[in-house]
N, C-alpha and C. Protein backbone atom coordinates (compact mmCIF):
# COMPACT_ATOMS: atom_id res chain seq x y z
N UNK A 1 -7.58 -4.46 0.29
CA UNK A 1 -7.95 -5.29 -0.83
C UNK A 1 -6.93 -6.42 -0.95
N UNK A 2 -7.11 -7.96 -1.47
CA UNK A 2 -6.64 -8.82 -1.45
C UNK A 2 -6.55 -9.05 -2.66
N UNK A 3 -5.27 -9.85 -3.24
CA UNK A 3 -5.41 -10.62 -4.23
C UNK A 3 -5.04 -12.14 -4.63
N UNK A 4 -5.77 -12.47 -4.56
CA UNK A 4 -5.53 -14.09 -4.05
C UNK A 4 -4.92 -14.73 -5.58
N UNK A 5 -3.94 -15.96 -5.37
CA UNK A 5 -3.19 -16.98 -5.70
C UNK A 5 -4.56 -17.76 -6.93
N UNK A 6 -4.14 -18.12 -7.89
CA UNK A 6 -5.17 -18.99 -8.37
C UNK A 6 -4.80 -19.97 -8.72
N UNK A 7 -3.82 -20.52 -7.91
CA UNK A 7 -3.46 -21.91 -7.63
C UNK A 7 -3.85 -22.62 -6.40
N UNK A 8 -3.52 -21.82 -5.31
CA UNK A 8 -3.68 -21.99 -4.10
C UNK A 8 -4.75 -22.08 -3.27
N UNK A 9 -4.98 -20.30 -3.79
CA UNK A 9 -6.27 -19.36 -2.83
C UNK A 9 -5.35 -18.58 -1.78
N UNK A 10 -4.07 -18.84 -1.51
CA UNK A 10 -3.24 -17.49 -0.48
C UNK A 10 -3.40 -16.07 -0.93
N UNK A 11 -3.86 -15.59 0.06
CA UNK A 11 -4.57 -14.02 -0.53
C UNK A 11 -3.01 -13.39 0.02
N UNK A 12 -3.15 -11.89 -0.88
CA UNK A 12 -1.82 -11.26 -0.86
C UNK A 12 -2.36 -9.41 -0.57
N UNK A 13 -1.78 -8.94 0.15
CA UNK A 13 -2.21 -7.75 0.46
C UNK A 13 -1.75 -6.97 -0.95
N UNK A 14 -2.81 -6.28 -1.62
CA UNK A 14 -2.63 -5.64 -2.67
C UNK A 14 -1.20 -4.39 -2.88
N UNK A 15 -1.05 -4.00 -1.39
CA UNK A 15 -0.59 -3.02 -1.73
C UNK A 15 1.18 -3.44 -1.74
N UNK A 16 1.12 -5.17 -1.94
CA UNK A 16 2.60 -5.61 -2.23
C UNK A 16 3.29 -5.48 -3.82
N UNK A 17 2.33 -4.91 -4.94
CA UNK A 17 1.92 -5.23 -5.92
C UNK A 17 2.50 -3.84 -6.55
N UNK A 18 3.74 -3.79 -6.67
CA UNK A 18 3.78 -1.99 -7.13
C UNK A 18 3.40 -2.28 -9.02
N UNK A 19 2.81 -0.94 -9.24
CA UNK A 19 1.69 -1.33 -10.51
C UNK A 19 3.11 -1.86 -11.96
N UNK A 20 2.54 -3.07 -12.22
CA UNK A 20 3.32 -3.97 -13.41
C UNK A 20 4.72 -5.14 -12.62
N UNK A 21 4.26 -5.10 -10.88
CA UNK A 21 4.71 -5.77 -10.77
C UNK A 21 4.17 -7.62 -10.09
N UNK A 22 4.90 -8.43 -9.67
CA UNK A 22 4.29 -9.24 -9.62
C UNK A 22 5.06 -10.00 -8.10
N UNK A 23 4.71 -11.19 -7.49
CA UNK A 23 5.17 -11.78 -6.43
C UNK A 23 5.03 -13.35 -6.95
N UNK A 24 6.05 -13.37 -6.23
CA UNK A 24 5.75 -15.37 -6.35
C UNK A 24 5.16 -15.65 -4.90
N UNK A 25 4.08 -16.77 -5.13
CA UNK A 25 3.30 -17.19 -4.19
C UNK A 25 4.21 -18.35 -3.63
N UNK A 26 3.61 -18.94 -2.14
CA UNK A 26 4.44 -19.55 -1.50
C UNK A 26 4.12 -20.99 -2.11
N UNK A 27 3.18 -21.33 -3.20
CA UNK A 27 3.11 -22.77 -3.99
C UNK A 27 3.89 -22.40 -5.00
N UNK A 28 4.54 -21.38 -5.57
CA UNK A 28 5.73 -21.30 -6.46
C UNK A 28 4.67 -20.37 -7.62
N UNK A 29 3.25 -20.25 -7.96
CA UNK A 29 2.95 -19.43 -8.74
C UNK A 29 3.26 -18.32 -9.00
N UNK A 30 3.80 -17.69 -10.01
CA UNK A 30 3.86 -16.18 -9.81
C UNK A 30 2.45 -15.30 -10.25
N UNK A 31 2.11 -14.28 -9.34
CA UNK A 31 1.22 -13.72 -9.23
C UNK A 31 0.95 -12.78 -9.51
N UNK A 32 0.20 -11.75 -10.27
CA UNK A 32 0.41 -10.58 -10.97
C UNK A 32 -1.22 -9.73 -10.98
N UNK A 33 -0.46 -8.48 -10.85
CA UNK A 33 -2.01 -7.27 -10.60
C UNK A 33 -2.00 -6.53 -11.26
N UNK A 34 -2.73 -6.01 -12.31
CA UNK A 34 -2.61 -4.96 -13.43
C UNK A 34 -3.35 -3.95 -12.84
N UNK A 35 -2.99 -2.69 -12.71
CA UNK A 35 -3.74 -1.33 -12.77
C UNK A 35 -4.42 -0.68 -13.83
N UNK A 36 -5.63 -0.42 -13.99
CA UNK A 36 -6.01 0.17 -14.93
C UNK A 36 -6.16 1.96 -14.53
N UNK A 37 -5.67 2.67 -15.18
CA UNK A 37 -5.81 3.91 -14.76
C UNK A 37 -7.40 4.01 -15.50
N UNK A 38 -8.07 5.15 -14.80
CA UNK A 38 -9.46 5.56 -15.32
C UNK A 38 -9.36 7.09 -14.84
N UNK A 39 -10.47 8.20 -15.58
CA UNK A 39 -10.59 8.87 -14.79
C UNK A 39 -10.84 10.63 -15.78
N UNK A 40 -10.71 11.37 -15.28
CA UNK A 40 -10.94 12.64 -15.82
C UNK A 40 -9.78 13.10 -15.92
N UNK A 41 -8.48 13.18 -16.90
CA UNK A 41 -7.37 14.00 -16.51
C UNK A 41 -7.31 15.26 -17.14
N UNK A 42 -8.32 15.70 -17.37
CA UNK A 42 -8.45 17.60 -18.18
C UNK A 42 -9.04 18.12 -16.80
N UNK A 43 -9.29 18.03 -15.86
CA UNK A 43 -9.68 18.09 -14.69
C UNK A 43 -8.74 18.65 -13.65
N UNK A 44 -8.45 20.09 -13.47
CA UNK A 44 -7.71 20.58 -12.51
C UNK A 44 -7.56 19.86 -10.98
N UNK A 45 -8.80 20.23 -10.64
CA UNK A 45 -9.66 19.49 -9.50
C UNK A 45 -8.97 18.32 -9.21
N UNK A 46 -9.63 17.49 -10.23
CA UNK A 46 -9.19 16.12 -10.41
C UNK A 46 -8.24 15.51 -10.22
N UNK A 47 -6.92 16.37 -10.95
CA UNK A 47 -5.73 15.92 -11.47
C UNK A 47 -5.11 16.66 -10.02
N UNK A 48 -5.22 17.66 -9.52
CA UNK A 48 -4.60 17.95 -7.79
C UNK A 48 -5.32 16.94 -6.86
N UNK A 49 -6.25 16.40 -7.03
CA UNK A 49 -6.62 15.08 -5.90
C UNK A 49 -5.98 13.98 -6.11
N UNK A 50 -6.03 13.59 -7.56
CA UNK A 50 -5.32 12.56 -7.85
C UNK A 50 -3.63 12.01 -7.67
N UNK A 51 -3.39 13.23 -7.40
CA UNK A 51 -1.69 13.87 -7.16
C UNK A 51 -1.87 13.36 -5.71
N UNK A 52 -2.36 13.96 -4.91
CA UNK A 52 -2.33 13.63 -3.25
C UNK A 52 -2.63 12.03 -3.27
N UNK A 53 -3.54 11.19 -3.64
CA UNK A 53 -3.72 10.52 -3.37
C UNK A 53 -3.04 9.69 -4.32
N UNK A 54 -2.29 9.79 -5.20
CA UNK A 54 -1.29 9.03 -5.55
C UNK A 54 -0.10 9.06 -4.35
N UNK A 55 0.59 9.96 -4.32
CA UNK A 55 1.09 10.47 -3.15
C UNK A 55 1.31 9.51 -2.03
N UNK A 56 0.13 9.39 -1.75
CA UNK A 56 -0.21 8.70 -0.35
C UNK A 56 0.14 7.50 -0.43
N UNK A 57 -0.21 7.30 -1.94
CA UNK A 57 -0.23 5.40 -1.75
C UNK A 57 0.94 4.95 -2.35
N UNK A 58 1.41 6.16 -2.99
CA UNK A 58 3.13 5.81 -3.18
C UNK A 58 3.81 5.20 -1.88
N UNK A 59 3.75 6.28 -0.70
CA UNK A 59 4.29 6.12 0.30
C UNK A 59 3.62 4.87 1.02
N UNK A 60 2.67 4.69 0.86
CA UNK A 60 1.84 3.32 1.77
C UNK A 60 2.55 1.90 1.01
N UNK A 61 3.21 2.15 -0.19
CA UNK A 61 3.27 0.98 -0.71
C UNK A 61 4.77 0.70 -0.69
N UNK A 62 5.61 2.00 -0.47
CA UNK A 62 6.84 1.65 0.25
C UNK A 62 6.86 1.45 1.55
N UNK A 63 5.89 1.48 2.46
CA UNK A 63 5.59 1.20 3.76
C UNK A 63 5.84 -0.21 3.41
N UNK A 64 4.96 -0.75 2.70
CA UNK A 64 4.66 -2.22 2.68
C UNK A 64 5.94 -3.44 2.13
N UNK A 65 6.72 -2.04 1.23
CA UNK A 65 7.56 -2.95 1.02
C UNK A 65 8.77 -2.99 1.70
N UNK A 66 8.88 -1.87 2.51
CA UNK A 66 9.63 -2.08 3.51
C UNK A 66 9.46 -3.52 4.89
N UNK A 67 8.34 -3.46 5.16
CA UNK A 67 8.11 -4.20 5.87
C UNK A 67 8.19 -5.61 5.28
N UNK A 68 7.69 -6.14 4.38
CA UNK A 68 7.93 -7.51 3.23
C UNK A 68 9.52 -7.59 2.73
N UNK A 69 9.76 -6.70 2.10
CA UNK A 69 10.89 -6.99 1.46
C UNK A 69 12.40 -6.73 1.99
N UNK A 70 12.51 -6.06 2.90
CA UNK A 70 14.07 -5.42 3.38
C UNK A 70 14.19 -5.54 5.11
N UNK A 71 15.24 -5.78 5.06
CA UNK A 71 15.98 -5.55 6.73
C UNK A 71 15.80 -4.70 7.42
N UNK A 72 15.23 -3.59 6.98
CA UNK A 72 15.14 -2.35 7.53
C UNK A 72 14.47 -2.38 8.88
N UNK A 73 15.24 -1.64 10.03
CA UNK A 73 14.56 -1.65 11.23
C UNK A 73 13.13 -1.42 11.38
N UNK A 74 12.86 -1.80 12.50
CA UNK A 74 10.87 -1.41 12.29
C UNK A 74 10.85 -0.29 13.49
N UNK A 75 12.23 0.35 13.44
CA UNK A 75 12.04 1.67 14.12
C UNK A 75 11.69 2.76 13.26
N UNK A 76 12.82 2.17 11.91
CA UNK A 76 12.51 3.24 10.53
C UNK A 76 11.40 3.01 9.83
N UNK A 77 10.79 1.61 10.07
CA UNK A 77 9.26 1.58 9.33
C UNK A 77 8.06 2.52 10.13
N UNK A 78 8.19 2.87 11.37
CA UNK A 78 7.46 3.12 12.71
C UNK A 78 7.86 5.03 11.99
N UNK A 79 8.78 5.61 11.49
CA UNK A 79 8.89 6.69 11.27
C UNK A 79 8.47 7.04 10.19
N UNK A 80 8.47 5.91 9.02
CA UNK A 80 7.45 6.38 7.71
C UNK A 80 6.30 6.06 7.89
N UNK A 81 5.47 5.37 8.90
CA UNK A 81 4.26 5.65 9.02
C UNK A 81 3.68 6.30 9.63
N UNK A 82 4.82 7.18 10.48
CA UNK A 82 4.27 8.83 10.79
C UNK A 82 4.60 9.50 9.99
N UNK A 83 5.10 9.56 9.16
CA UNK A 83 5.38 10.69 7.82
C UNK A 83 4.02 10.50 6.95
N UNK A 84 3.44 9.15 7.03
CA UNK A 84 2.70 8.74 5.95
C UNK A 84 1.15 9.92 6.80
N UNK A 85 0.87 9.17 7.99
CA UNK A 85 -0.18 9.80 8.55
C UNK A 85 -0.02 11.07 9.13
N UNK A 86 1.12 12.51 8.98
CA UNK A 86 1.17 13.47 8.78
C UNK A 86 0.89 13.69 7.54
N UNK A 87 1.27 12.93 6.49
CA UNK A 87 0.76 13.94 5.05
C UNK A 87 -0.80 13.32 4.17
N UNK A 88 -1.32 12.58 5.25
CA UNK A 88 -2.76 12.32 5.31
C UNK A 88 -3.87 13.50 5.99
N UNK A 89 -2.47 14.04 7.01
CA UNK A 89 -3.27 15.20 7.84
C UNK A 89 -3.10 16.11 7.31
N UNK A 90 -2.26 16.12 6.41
CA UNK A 90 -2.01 17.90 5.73
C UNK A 90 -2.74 17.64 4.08
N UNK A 91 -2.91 16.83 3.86
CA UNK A 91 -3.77 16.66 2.11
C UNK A 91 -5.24 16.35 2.68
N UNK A 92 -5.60 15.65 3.74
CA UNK A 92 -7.38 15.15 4.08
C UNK A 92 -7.56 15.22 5.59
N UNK A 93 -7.22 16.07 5.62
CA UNK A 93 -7.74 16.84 7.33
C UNK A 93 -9.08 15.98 7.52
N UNK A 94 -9.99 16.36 7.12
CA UNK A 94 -11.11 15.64 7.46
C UNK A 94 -11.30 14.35 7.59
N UNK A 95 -10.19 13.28 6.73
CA UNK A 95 -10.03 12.25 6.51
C UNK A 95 -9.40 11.66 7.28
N UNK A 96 -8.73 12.15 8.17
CA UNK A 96 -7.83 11.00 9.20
C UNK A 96 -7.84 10.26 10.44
N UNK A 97 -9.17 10.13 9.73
CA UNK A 97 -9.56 8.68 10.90
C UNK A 97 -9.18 7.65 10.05
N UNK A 98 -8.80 7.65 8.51
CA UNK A 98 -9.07 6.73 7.97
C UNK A 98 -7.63 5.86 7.73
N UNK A 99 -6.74 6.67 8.61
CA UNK A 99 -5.25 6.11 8.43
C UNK A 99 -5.47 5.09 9.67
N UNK A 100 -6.48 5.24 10.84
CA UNK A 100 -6.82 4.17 11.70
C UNK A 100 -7.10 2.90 11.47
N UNK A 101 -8.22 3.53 10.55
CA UNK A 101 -9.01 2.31 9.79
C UNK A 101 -8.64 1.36 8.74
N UNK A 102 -7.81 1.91 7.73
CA UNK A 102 -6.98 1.10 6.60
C UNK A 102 -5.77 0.79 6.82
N UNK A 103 -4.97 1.85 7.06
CA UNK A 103 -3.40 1.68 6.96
C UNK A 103 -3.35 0.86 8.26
N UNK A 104 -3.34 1.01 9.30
CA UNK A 104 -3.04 0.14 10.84
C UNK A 104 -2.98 -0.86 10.79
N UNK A 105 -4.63 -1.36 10.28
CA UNK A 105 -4.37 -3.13 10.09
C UNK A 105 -3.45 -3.63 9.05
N UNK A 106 -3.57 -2.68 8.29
CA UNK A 106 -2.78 -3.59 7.15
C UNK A 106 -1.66 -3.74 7.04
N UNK A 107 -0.71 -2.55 7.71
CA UNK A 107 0.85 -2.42 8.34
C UNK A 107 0.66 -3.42 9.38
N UNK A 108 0.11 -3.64 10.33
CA UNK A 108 0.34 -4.91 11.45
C UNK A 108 -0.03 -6.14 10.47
N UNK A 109 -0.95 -6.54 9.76
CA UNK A 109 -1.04 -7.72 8.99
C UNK A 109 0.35 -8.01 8.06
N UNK A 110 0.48 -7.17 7.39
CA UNK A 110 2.13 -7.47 7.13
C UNK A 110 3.32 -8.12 7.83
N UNK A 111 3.15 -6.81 9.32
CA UNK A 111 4.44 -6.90 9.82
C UNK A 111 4.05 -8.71 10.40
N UNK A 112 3.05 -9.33 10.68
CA UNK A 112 2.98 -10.58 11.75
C UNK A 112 2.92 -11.20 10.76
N UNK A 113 3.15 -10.92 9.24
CA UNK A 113 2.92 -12.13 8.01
C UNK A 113 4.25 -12.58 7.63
N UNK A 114 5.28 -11.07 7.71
CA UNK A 114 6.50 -10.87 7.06
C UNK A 114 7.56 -11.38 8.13
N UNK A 115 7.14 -10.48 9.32
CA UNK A 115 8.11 -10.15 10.17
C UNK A 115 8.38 -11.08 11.48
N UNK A 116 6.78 -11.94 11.66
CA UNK A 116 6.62 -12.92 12.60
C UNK A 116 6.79 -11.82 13.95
């Protein structure tokens, strides 16, 4: 998901956006993404899925800001995104094709946005 500049139109990978925070765009706007939580939280069920998949995107979004924001080798970024897609395999077994499909591009779209 993107969130684009409304000065510009430079789209920004959402998951740069940790929730209440904001980025300055490269025309100098600062840019901002509000989370709305929704949802069932009397919900056992619910509230243990919601846990994992918070979880996940905790870690996906320090992926991201590792890669955007810090020096950090991209040997140690290359090791939290096998930590990330091991605990994709141990919370959604069935699901992990989908660390192919979402997370991949969007860790390489970063790294060739951030990292050149």
């Amino acid at each position: 998901m993107a969130v684009r500049c409304p000065s510009c139109g430079s789209d920004y990978d959402v998951t740069l956006f940790a929730f209440g925070r904001f980025i300055t765009c490269r025309c100098g706007r600062v840019v901002t993404f509000r989370h709305v939580q929704t949802g069932d939280t009397g919900n056992p069920a619910v509230t243990e899925e919601e846990r994992k998949i918070r979880e996940i995107a905790g870690m996906s979004d320090r992926i991201a800001s590792l890669i955007v924001a810090s020096e950090c080798p991209m040997i140690d970024i290359e090791i939290e995104k096998q930590k990330l897609k091991e605990k994709i395999e141990e919370h959604f077994p069935e699901k992990t094709c989908l660390y192919d499909l979402i997370y991949v591009p969007r860790f390489k779209r970063l790294t060739e946005q951030f990292r050149g």
